[in-house]
Protein backbone atom coordinates (compact mmCIF):
# COMPACT_ATOMS: atom_id res chain seq x y z
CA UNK A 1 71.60 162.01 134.65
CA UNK A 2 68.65 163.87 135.18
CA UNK A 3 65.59 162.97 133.64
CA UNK A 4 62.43 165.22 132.35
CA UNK A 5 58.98 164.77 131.28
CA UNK A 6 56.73 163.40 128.86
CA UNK A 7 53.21 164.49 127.40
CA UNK A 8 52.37 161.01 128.53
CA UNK A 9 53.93 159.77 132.06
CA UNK A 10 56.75 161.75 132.90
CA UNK A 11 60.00 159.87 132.86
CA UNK A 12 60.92 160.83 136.35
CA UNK A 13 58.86 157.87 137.21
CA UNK A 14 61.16 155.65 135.47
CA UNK A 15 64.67 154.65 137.39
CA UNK A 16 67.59 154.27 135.74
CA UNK A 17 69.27 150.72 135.65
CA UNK A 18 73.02 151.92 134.89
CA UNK A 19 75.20 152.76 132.14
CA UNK A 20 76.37 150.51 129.28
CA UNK A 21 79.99 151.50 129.10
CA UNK A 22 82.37 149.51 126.52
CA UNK A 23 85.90 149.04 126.11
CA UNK A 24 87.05 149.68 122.52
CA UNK A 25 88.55 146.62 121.78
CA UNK A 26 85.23 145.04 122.66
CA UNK A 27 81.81 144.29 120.82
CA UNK A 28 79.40 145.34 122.92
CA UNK A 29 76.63 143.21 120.81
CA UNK A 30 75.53 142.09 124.79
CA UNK A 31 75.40 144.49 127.74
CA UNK A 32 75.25 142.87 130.46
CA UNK A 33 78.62 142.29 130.91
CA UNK A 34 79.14 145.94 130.40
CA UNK A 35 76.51 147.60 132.61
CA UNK A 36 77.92 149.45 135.46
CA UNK A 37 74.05 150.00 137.59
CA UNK A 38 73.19 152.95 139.70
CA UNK A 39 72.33 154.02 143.09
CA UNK A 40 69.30 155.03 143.65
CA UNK A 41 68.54 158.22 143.18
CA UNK A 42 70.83 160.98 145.18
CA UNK A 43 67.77 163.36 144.21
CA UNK A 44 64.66 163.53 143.25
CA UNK A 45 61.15 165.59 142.39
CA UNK A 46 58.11 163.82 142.03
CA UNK A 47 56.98 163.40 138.75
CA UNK A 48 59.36 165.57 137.79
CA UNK A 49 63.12 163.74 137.59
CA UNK A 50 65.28 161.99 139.26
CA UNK A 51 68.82 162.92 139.50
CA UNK A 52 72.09 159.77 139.51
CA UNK A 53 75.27 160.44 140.45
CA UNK A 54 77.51 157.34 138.04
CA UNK A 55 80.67 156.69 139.45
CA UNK A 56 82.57 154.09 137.25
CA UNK A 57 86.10 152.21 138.13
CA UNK A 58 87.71 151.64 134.99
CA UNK A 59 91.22 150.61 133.54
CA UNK A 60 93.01 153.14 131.40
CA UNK A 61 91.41 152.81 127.93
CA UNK A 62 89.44 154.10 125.80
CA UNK A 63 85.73 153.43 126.00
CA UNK A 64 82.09 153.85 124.44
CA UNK A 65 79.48 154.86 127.01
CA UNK A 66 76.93 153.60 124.58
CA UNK A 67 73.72 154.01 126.39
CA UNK A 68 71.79 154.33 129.75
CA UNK A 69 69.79 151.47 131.11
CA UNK A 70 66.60 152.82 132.16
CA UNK A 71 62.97 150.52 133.23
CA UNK A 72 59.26 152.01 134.72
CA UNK A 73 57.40 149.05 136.71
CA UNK A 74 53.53 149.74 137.85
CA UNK A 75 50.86 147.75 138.93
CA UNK A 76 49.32 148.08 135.24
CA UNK A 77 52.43 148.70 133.19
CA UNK A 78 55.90 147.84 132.73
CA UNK A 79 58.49 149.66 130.01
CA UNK A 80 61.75 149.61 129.47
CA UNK A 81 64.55 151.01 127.04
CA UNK A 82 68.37 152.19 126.18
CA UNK A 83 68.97 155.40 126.17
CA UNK A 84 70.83 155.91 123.05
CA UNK A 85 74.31 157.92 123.51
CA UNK A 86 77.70 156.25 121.93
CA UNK A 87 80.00 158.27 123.35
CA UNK A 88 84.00 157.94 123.56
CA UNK A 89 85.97 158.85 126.15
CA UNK A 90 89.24 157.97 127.34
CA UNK A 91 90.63 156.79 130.76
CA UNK A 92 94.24 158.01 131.87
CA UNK A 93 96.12 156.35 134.28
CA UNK A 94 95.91 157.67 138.20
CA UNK A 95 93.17 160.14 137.26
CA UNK A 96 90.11 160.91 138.08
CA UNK A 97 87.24 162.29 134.93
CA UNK A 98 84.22 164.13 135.27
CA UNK A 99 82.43 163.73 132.06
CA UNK A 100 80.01 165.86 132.10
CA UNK A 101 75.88 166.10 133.39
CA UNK A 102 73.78 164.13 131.15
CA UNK A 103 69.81 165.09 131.10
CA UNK A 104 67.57 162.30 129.22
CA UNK A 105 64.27 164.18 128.79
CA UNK A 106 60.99 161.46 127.12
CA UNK A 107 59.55 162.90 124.42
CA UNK A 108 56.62 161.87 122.24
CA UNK A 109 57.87 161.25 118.87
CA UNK A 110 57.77 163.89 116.13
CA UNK A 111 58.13 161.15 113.08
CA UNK A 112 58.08 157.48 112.49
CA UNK A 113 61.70 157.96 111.66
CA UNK A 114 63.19 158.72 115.07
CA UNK A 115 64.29 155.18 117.21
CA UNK A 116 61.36 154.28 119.75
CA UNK A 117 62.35 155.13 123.24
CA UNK A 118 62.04 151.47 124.57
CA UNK A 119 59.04 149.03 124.90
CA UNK A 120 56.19 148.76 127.12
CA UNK A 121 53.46 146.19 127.94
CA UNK A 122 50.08 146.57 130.06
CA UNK A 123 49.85 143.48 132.75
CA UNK A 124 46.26 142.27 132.69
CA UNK A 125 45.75 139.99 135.42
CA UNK A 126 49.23 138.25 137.19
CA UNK A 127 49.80 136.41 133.85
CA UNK A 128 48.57 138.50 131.11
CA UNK A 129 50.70 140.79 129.39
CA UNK A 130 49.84 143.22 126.23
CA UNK A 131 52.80 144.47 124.15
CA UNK A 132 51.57 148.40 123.54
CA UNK A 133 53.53 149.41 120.22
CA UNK A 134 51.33 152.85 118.97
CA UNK A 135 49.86 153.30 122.23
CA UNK A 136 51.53 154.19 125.53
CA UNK A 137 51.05 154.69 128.87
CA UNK A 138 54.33 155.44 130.33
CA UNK A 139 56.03 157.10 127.18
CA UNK A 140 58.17 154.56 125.78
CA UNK A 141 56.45 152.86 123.32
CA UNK A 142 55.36 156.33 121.13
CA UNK A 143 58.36 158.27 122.53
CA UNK A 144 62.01 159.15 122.00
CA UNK A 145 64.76 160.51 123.85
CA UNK A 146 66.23 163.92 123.91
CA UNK A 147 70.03 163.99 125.10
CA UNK A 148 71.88 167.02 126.11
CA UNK A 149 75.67 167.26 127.82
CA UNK A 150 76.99 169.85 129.52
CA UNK A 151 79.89 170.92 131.53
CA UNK A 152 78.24 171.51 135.37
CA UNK A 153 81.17 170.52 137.64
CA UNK A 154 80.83 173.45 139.58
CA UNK A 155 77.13 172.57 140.54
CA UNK A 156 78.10 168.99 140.37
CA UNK A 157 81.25 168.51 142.02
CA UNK A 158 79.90 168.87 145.73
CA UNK A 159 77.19 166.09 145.00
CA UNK A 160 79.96 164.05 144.10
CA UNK A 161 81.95 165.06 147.32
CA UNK A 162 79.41 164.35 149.35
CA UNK A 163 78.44 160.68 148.20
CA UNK A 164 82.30 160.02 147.73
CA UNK A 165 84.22 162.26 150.79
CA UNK A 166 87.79 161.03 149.36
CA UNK A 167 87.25 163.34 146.36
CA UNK A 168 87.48 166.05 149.14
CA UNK A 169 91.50 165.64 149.11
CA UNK A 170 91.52 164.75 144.98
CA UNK A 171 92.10 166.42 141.60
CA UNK A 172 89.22 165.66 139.47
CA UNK A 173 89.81 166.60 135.63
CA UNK A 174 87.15 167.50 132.94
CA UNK A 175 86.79 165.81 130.19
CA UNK A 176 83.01 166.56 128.86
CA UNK A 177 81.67 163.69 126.70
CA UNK A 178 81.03 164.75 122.81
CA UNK A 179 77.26 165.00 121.95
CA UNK A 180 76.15 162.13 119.79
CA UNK A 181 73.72 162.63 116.40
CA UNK A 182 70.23 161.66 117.38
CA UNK A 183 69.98 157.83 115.70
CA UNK A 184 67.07 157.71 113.04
C-alpha cells in the first residue's frame, strides 16, 4: 500500500497497522482476530507516503480483505481509521498470490455523504483529550479515502524478493483484487 496526501496533513505521516482479512465463513463484526499487522515501512518519502509490503499466510479459502488498519500519533494529535476495501479473493492450495498494489490516498471530503476517513482527537495536556469531528488536523476527521488497485508485479515483484529471498526459486501467480464501490 502506498499512501498519498491530504490538503490537511498528508497521510504519509500516518502508518499503517495491518490488514483486516476475513474468512468467508466468518463474521468479521470484530477485527482483531482478523488483523494480519505490517512491517514497517520497506519505503518511504517524507510527507509524502509510505510504501508496505503485506505478506499474509493463509489456508485455502476464500476470503474478504475488508479493510486496512491505519493510526497517526503526535505530540498534539492522535487519529485513526479503516480503510474501507471488501474485497474477495481466493486462496488455492500450494500457491503463492500477488493481489495486486493498493494506493490509499486522504482526501478532504467532497460531501457529507461519503464515510469519514477515521477519527481524531487533539491531546491537551497528558490527560485531556478533544474529539475533533468538523475540524481536523491530520485529515481524518473531515476526510475520506480514495482506493485504487492495480496490477504492478513487475515493479513489485523484486521488493517482494528482496524482503522474502525464497520467492527467488518460486512461482508467484496474479490474481489482482476487484475494485470495491466507494461506501456512502
Amino acid at each position: 500500500m502506498n499512501g498519498g496526501t491530504c490538503e490537511a496533513i498528508p497521510l504519509s505521516v500516518a502508518l499503517l497497522v495491518g490488514a483486516i482479512v476475513c474468512p468467508e465463513s466468518e463474521v468479521c463484526s470484530n477485527p482483531r482476530p482478523y488483523l494480519h499487522k505490517a512491517n514497517a515501512p520497506y519505503q518511504s518519502q517524507r510527507d509524502r507516503f509510505n510504501g508496505y509490503l503485506l505478506s499474509l499466510e493463509l489456508a485455502p479459502g476464500t476470503y474478504t480483505l475488508q479493510s486496512l488498519a491505519t493510526v497517526y500519533v503526535s505530540l498534539l494529535s492522535e487519529a485513526g481509521g479503516y480503510v474501507p476495501l471488501d474485497m474477495k479473493f481466493h486462496v488455492r492450495p500450494n500457491t503463492i498470490s500477488y493481489l495486486g498494489h493498493i494506493d490509499v490516498v486522504l482526501r478532504e471530503r467532497k460531501t457529507d455523504a461519503e464515510a469519514r476517513a477515521g477519527r481524531e482527537q487533539l491531546n491537551i495536556g497528558p490527560v485531556v483529550r478533544v474529539e475533533m469531528k468538523d475540524a481536523s488536523r491530520t485529515g481524518y476527521s473531515t476526510g475520506a479515502f480514495d482506493v485504487v488497485v492495480e496490477d504492478k508485479f513487475d515493479d513489485d515483484l523484486p521488493s517482494f524478493v528482496a524482503e522474502y529471498p525464497a520467492l527467488k526459486k518460486l512461482k508467484v501467480d496474479k490474481a489482482i483484487l476487484t475494485m470495491r464501490k466507494r461506501p456512502e
